[in-house]
N, C-alpha and C. Protein backbone atom coordinates (compact mmCIF):
# COMPACT_ATOMS: atom_id res chain seq x y z
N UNK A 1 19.33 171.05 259.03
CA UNK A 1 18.77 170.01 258.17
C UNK A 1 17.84 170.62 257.12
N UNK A 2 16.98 171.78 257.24
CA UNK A 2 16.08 172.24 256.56
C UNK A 2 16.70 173.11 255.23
N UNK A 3 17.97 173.50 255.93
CA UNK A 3 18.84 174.50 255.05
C UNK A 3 19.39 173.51 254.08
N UNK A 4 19.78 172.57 254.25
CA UNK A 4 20.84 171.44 253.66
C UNK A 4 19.17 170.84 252.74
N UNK A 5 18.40 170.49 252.77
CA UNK A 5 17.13 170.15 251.98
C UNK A 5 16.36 171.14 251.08
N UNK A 6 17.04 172.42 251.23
CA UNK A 6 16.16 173.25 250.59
C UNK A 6 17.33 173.71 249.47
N UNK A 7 19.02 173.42 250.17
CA UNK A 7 19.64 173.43 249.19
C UNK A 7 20.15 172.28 247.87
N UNK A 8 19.40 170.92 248.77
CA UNK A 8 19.60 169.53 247.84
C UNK A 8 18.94 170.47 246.71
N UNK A 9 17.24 170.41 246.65
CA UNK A 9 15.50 170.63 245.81
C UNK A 9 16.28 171.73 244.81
N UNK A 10 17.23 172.94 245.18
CA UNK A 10 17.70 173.53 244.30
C UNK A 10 18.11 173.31 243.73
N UNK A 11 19.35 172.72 244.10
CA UNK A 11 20.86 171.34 243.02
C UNK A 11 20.37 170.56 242.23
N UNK A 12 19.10 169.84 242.88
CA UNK A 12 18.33 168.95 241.57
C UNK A 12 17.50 169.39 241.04
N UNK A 13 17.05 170.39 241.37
CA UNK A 13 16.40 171.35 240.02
C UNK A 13 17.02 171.95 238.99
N UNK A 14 18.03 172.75 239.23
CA UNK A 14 19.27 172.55 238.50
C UNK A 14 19.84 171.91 237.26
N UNK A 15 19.63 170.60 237.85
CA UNK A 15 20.50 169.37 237.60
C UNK A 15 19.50 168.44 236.31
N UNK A 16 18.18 169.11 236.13
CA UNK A 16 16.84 168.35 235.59
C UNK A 16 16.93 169.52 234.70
N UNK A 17 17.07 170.90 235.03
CA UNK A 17 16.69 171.89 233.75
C UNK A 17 17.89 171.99 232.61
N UNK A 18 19.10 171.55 233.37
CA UNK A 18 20.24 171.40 232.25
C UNK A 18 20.29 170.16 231.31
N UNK A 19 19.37 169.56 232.04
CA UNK A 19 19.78 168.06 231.39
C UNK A 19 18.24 167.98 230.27
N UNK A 20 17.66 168.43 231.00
CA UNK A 20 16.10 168.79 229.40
C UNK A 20 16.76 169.67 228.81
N UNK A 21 17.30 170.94 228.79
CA UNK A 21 18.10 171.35 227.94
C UNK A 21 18.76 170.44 227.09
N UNK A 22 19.58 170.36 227.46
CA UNK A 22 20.83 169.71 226.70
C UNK A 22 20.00 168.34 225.67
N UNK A 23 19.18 167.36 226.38
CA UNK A 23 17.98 166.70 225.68
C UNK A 23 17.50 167.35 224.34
N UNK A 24 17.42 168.69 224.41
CA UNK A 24 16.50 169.37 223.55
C UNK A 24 17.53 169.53 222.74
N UNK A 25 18.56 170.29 223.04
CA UNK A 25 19.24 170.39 222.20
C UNK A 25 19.45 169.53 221.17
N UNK A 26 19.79 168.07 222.00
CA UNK A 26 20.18 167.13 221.04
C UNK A 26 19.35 166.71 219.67
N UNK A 27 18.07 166.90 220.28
CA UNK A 27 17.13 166.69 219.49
C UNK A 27 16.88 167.34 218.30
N UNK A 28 17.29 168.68 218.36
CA UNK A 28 17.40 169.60 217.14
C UNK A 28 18.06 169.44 216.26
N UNK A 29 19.89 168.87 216.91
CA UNK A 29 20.61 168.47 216.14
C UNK A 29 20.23 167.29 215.61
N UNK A 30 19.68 166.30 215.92
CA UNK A 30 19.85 165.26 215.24
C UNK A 30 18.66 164.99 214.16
N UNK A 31 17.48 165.79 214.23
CA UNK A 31 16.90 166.39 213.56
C UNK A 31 17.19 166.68 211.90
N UNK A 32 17.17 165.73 211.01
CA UNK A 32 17.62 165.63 209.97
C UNK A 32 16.36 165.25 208.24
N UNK A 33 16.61 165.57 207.01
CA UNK A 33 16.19 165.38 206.22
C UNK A 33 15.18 164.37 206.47
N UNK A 34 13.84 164.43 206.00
CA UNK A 34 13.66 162.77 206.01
C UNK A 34 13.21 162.51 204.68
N UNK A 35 13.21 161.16 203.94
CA UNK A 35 12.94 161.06 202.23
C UNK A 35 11.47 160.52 202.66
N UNK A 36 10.66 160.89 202.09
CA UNK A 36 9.25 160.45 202.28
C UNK A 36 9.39 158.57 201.85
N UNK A 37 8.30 158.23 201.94
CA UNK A 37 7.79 156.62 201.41
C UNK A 37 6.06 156.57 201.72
N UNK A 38 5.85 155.54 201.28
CA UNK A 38 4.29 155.74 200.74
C UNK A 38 4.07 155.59 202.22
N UNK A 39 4.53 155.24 203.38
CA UNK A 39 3.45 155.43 204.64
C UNK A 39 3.16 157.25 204.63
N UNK A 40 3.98 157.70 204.10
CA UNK A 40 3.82 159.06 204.79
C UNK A 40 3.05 159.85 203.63
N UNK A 41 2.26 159.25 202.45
CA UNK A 41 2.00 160.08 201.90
C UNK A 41 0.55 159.61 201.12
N UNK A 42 0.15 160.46 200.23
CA UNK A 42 -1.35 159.34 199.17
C UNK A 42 -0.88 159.57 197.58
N UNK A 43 -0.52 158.88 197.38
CA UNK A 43 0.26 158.53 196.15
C UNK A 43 -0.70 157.75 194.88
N UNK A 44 -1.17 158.55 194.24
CA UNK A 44 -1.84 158.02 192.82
C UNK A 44 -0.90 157.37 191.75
N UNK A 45 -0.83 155.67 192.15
CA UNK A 45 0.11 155.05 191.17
C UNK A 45 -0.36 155.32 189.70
N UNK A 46 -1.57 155.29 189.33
CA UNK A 46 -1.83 155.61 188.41
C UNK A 46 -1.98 156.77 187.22
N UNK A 47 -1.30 157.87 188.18
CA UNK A 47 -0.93 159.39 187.76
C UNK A 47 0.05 159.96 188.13
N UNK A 48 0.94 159.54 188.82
CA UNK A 48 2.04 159.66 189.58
C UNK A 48 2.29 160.92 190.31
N UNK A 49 0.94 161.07 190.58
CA UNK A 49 0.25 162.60 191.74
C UNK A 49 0.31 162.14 193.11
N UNK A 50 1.77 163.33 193.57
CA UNK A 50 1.41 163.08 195.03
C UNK A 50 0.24 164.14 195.90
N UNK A 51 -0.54 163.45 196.10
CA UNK A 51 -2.12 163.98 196.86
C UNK A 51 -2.08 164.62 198.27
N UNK A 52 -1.59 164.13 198.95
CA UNK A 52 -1.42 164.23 200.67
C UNK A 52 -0.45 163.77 201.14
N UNK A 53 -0.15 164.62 202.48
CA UNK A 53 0.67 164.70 203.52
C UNK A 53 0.18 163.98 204.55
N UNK A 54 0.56 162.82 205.32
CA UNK A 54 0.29 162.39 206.43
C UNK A 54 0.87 162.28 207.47
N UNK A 55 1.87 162.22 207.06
CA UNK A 55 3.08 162.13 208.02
C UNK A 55 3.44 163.59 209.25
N UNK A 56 4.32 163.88 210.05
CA UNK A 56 4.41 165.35 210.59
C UNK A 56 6.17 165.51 210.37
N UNK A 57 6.88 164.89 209.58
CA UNK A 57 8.52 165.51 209.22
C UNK A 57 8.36 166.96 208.94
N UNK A 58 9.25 167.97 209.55
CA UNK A 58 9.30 169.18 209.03
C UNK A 58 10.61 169.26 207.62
N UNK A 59 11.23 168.77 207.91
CA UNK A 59 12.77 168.74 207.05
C UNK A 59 12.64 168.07 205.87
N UNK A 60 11.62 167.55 204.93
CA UNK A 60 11.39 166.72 204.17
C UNK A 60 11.89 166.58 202.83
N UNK A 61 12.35 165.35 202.01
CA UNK A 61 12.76 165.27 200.58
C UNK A 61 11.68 164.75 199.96
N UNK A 62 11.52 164.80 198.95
CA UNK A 62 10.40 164.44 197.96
C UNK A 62 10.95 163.59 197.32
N UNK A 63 10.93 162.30 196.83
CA UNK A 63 11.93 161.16 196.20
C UNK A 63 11.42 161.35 194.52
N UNK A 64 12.16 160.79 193.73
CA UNK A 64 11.29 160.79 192.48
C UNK A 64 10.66 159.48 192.21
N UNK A 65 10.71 158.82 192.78
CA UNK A 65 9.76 157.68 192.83
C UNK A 65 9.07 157.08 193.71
N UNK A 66 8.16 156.57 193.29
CA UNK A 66 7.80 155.37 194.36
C UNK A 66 7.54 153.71 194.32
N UNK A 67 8.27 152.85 194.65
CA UNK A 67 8.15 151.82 194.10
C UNK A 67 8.18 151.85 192.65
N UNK A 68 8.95 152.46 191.79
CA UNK A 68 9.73 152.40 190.13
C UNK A 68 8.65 153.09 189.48
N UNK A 69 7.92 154.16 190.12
CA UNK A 69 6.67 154.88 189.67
C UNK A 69 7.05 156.30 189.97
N UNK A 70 7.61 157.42 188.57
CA UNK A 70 7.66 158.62 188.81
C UNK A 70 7.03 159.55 189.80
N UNK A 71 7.58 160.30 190.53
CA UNK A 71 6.13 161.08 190.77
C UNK A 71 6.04 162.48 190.15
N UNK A 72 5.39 162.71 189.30
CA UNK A 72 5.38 163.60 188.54
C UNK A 72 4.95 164.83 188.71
N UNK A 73 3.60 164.82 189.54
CA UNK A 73 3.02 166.11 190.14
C UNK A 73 2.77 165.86 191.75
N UNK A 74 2.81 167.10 192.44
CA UNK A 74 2.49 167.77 193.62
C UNK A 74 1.32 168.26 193.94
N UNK A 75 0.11 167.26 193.90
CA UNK A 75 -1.36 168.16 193.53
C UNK A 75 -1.48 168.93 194.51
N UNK A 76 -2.80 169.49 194.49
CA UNK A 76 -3.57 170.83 194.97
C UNK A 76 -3.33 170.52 196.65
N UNK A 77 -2.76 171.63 197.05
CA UNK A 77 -2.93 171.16 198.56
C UNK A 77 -2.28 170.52 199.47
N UNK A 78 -1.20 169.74 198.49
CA UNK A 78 -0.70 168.13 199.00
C UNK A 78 0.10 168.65 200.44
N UNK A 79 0.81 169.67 200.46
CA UNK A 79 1.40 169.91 201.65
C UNK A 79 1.07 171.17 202.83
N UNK A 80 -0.09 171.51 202.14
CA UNK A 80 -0.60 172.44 202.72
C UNK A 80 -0.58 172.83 204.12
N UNK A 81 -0.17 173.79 204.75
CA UNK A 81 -0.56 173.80 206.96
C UNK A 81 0.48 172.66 207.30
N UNK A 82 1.64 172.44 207.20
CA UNK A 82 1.74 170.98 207.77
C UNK A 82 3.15 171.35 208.49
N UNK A 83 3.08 172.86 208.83
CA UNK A 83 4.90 173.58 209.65
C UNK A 83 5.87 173.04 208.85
N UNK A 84 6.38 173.25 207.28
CA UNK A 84 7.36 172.37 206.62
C UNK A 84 8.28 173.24 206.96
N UNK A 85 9.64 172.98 206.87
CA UNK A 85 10.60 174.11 207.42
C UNK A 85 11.88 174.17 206.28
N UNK A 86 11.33 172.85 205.73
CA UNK A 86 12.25 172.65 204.50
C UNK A 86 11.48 171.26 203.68
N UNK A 87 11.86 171.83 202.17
CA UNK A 87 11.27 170.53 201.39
C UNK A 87 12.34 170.91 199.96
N UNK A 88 12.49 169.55 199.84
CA UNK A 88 13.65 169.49 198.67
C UNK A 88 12.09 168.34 197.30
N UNK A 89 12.53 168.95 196.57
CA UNK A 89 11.51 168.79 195.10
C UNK A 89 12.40 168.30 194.18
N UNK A 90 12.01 166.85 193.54
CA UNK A 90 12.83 165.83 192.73
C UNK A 90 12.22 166.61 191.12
N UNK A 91 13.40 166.05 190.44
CA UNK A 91 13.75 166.37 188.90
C UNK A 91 12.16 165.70 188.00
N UNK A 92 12.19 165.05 188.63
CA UNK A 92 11.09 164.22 187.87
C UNK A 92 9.33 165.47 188.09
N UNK A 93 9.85 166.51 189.03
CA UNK A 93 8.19 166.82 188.76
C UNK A 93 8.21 167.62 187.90
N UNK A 94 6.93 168.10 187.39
CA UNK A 94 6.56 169.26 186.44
C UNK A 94 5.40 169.67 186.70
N UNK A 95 4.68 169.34 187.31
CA UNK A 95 3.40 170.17 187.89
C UNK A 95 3.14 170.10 189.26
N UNK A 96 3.16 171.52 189.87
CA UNK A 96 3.06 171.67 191.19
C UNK A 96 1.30 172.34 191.39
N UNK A 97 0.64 171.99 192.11
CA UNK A 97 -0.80 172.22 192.34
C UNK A 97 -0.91 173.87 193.16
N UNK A 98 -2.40 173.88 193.07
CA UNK A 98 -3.08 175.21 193.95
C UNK A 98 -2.46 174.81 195.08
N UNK A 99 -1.75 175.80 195.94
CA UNK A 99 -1.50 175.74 197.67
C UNK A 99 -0.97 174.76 197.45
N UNK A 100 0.24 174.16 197.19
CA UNK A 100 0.68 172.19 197.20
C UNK A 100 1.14 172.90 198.33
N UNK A 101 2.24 174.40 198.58
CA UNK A 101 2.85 174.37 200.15
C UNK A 101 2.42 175.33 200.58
N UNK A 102 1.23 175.95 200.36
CA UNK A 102 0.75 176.76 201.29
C UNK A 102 0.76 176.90 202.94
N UNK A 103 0.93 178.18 203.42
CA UNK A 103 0.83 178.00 204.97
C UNK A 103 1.80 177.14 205.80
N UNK A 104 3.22 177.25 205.40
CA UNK A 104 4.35 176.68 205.93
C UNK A 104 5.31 177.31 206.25
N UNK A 105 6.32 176.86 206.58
CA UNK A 105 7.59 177.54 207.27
C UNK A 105 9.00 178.23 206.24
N UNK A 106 8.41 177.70 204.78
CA UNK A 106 9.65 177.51 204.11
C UNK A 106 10.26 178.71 203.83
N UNK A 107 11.68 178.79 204.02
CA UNK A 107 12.60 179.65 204.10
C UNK A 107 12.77 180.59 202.22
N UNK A 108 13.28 179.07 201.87
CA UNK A 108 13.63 178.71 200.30
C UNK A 108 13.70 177.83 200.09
N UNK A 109 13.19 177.63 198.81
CA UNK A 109 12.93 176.87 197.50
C UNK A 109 13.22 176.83 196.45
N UNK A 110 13.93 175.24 196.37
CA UNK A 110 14.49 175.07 194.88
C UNK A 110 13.78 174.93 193.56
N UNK A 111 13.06 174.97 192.79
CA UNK A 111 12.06 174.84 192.04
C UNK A 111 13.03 174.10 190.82
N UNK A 112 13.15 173.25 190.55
CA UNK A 112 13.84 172.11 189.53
C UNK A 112 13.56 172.84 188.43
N UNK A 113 14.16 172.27 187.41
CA UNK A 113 14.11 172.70 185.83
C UNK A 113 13.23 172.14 184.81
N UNK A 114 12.71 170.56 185.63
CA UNK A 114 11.67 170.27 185.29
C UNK A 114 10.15 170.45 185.20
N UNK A 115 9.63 171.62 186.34
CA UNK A 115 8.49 172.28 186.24
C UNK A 115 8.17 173.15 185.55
N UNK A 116 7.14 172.77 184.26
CA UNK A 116 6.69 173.51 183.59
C UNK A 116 5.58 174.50 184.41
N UNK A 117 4.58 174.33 185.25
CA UNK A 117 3.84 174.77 185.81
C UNK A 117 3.38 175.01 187.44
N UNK A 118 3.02 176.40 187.56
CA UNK A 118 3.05 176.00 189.14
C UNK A 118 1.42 176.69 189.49
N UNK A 119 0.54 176.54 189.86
CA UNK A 119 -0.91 176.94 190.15
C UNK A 119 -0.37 178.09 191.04
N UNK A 120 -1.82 178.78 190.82
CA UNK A 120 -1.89 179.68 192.43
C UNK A 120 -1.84 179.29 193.93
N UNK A 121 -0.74 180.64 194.63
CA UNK A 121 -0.93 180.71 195.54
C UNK A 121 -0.24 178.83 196.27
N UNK A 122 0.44 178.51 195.31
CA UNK A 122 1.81 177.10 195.92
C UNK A 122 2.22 177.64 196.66
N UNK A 123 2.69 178.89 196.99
CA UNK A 123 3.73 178.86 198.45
C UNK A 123 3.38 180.16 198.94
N UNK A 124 2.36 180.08 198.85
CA UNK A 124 1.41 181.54 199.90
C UNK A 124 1.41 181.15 200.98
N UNK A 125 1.94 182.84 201.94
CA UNK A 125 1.71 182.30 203.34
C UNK A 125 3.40 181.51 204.16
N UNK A 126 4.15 181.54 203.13
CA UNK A 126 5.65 181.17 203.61
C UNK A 126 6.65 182.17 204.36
N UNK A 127 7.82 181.59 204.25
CA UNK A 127 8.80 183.00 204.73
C UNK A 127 9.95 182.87 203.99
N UNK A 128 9.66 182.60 202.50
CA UNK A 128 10.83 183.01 201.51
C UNK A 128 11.37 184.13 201.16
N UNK A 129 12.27 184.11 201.51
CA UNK A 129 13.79 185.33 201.00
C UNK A 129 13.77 185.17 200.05
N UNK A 130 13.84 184.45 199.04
CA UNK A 130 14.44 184.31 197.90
C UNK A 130 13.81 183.14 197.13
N UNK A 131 14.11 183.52 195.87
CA UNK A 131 13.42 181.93 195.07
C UNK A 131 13.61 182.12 193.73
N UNK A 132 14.50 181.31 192.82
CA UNK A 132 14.70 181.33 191.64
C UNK A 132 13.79 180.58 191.20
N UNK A 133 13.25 181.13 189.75
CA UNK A 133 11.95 180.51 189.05
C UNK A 133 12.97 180.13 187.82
N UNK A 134 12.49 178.75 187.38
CA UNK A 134 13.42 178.39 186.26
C UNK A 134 12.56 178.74 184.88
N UNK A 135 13.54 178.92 183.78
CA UNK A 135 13.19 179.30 182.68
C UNK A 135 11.99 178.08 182.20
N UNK A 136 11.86 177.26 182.57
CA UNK A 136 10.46 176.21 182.32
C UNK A 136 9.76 176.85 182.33
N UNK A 137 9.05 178.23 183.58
CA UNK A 137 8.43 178.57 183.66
C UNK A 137 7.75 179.52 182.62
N UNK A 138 6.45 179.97 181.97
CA UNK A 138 6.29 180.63 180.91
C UNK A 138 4.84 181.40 181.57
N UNK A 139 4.72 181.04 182.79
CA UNK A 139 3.22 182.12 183.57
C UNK A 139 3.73 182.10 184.59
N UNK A 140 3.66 182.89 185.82
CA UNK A 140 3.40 182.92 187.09
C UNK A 140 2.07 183.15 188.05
N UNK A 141 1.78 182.51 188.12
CA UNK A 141 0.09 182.27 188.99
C UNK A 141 -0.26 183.22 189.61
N UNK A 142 -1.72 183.69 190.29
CA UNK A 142 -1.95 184.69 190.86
C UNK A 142 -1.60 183.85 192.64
N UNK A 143 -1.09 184.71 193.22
CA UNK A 143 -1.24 184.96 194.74
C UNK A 143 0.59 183.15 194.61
N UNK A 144 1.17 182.86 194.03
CA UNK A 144 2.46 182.11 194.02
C UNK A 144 3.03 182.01 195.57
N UNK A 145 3.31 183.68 195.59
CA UNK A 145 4.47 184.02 196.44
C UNK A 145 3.50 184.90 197.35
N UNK A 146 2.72 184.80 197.46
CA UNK A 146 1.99 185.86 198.29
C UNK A 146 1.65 185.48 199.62
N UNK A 147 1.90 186.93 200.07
CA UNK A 147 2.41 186.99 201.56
C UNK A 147 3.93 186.19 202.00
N UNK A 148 4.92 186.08 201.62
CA UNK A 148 6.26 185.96 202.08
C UNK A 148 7.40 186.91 202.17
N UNK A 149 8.89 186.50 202.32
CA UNK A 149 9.31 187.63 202.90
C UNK A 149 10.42 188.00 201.99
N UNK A 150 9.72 187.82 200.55
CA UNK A 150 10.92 188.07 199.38
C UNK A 150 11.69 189.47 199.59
N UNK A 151 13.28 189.22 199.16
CA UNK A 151 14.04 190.33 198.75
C UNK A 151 14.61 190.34 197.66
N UNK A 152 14.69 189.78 196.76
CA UNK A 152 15.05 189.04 195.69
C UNK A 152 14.32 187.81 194.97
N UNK A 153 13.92 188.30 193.83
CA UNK A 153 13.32 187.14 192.64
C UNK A 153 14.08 187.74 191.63
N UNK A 154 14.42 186.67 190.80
CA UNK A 154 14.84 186.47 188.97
C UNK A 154 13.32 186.22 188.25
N UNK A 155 13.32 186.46 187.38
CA UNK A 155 11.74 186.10 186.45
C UNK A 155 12.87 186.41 184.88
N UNK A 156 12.88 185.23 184.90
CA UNK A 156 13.44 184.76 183.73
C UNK A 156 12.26 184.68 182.18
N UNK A 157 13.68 185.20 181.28
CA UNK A 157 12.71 185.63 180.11
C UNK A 157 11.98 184.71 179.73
N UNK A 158 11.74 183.21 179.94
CA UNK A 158 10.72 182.34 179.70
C UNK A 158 9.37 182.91 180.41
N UNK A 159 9.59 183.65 181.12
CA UNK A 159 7.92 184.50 181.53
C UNK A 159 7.25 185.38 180.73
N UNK A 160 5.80 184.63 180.25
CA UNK A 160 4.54 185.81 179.33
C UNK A 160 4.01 186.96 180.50
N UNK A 161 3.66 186.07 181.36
CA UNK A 161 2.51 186.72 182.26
C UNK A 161 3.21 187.02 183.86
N UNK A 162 2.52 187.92 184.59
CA UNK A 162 2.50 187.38 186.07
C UNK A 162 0.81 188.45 186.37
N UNK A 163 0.04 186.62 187.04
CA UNK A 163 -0.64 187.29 187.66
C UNK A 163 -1.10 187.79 188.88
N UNK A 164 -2.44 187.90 189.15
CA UNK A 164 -2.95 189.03 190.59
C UNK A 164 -2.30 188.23 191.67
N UNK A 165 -1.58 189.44 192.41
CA UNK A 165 -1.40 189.27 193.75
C UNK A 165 0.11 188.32 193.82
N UNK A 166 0.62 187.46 192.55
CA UNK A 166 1.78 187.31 192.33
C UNK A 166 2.74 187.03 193.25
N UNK A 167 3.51 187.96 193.59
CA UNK A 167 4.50 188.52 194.57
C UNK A 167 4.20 190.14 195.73
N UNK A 168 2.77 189.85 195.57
CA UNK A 168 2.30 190.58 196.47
C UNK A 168 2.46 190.70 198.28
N UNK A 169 3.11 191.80 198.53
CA UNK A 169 3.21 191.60 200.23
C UNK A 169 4.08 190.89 200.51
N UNK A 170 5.13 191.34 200.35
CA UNK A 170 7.27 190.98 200.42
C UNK A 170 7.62 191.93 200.45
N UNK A 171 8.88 191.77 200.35
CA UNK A 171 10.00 192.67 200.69
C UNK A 171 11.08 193.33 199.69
N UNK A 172 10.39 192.86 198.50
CA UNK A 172 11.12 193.45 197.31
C UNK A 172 11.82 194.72 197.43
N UNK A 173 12.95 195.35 197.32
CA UNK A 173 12.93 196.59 197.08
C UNK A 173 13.38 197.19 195.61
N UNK A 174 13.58 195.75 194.39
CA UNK A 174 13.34 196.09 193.09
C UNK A 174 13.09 195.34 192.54
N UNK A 175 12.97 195.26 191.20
CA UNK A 175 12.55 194.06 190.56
C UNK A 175 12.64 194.26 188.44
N UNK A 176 13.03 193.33 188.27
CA UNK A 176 13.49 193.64 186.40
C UNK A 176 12.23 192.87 185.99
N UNK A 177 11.57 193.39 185.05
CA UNK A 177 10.34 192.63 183.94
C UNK A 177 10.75 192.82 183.21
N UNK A 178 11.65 191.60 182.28
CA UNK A 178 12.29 190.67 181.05
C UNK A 178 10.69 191.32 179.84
N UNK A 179 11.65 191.81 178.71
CA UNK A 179 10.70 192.16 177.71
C UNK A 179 9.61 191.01 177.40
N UNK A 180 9.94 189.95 177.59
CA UNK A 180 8.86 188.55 177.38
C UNK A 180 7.66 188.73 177.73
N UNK A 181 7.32 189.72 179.11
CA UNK A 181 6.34 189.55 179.84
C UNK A 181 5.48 191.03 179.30
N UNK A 182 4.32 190.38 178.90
CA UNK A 182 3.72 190.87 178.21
C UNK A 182 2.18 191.49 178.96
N UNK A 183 1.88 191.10 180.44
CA UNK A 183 1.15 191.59 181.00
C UNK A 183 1.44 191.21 182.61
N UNK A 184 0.84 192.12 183.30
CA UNK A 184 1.37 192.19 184.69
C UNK A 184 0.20 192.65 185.24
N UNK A 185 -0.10 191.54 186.38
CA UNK A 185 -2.11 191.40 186.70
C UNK A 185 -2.23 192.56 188.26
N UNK A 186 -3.28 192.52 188.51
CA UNK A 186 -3.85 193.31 189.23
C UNK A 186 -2.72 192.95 190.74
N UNK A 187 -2.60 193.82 191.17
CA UNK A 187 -1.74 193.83 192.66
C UNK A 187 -0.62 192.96 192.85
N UNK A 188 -0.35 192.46 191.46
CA UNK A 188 1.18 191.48 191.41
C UNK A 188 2.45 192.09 192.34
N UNK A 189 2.72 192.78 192.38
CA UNK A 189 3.71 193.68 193.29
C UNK A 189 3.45 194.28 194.34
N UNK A 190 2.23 194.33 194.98
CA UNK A 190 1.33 195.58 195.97
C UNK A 190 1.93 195.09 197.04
N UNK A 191 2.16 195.66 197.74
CA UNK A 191 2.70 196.53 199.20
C UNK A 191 4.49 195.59 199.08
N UNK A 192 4.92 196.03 198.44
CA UNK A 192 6.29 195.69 198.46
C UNK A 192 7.35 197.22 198.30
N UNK A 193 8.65 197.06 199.00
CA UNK A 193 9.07 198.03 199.21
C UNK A 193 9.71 199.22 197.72
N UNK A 194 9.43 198.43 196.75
CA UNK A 194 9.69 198.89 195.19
C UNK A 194 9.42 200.66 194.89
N UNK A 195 10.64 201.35 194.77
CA UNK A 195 10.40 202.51 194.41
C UNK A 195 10.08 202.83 192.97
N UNK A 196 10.82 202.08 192.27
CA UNK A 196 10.44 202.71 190.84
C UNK A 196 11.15 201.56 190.11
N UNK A 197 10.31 201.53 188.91
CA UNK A 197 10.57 200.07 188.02
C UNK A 197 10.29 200.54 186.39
N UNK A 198 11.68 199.87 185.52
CA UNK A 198 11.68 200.04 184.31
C UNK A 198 10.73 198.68 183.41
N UNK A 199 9.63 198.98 182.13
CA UNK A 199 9.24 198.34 181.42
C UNK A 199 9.96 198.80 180.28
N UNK A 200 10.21 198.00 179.90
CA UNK A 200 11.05 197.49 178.69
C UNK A 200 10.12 197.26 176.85
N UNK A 201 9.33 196.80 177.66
CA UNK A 201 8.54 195.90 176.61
C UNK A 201 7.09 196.90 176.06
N UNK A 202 6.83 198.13 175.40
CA UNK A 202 6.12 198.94 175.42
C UNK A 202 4.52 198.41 175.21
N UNK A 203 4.48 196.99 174.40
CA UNK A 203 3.29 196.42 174.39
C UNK A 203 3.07 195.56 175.86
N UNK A 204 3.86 195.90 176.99
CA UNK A 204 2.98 195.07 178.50
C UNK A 204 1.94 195.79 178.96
N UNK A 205 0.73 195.27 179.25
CA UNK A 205 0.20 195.84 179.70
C UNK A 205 0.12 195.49 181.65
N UNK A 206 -0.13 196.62 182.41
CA UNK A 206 -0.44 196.84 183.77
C UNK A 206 -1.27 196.67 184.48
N UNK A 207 -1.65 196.10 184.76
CA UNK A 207 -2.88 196.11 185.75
C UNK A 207 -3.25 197.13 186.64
N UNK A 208 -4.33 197.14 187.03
CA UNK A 208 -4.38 198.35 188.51
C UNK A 208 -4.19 198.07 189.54
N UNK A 209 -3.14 198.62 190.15
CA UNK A 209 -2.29 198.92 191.84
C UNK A 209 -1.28 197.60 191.52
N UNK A 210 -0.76 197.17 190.20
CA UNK A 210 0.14 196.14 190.01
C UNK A 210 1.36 196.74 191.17
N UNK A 211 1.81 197.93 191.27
CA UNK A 211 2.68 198.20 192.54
C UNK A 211 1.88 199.27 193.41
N UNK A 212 2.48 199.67 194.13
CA UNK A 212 2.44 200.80 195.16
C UNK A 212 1.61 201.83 194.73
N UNK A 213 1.34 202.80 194.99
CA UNK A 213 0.70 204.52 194.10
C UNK A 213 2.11 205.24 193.77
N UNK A 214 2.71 205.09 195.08
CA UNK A 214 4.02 205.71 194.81
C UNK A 214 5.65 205.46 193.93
N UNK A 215 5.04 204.01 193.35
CA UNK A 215 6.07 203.49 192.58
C UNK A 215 6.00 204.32 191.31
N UNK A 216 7.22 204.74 191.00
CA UNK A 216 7.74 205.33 189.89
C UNK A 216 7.90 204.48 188.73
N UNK A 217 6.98 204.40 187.75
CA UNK A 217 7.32 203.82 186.23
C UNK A 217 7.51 204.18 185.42
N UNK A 218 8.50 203.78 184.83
CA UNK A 218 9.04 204.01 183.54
C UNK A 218 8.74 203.09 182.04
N UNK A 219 8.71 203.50 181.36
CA UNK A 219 8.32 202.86 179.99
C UNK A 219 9.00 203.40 179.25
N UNK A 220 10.03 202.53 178.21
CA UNK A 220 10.30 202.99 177.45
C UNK A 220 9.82 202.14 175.97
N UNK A 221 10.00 203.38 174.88
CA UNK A 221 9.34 202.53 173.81
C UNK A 221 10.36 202.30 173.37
């Protein structure tokens, strides 16, 4: 009897860890996009600035409206710390704030064609591979991309500037500066895997430790 009871407690232990499994599983899968609405957010009808995150969706869409009200910007912060794992960004914005996704999960990011501007340090602290910057863009902020796990950026000739700390601390192992860009700020490139990089543009100027000690530059006039 003791043998036959000690072998039930096993069978239904068993029988409880496959089935929270499989629970979990499901849960991942079904685990899908969600489109924000004003419970989940602080929405300035009168500027069409989205302010804050309230909600906890990791998978999130950004709508371009709210109640027939653009939303135009992503202020300072708005999504800051909040484990995003994905966020999709509507046509309608053009200004993204200081840190709007700082300190999140995001893989990659689409950055629309409509953002003219993006503050420092928006997606510092992520785990982007990759990220096309659209020709809207005409600066890149100090500390943008800093600390993520870039291997690849475009910096399209609509770029003057990139500043400090930039794309600092990734995984670059090269990178093209489009003659447009006319200065390149203090540690924009630092500790990235970049051996040696051509300037194009003989009036850019460099900043100090803009890459490595050991990065090889070239200038041509």
């Amino acid at each position: 009897m003791r043998n036959f009871l000690i072998i039930f407690s096993v069978i239904v232990g068993i029988l409880f860890a496959v089935n929270g499994s499989i629970l979990s599983s499901n849960r991942v899968k079904l685990e899908s996009a969600h489109t924000l609405t004003l419970d989940d957010v602080m929405f300035e009808k009168s500027t069409g600035r989205l302010k804050g995150y309230t909600a906890c969706y990791k998978n999130i869409i950004v709508p371009s409206e709210f109640g027939g009200i653009p939303v135009t910007s992503i202020w300072h912060h708005a999504f800051e710390a909040h484990a995003l794992t994905n966020v999709t960004i509507p046509n309608s914005v053009t200004f993204i704030g200081e840190a709007a996704f700082a300190s999140n999960a995001l893989t990659n990011i689409t950055i629309p064609n409509s953002v003219t501007h993006i503050e420092g340090s928006a997606f510092y602290g992520n785990a982007l591979t990759s990220v096309i910057i659209p020709d809207s863009i005409t600066s890149i902020e100090g500390g943008v991309f800093l600390e993520n796990a870039l291997t690849n950026v475009i910096i399209p000739d609509s770029v003057t500037s990139i500043s400090n700390y930039a794309f600092g601390e990734n995984h670059l192992n090269r990178v093209t500066i489009p003659d447009s860009v006319i200065s390149i700020g203090w540690r924009s490139f630092y500790k990235n895997p970049i051996r040696s990089v051509t300037i194009t543009n003989p009036e850019t100027y460099i900043g100090e430790e803009a890459f490595n000690p050991d990065v090889k530059i070239t200038r041509l006039d």
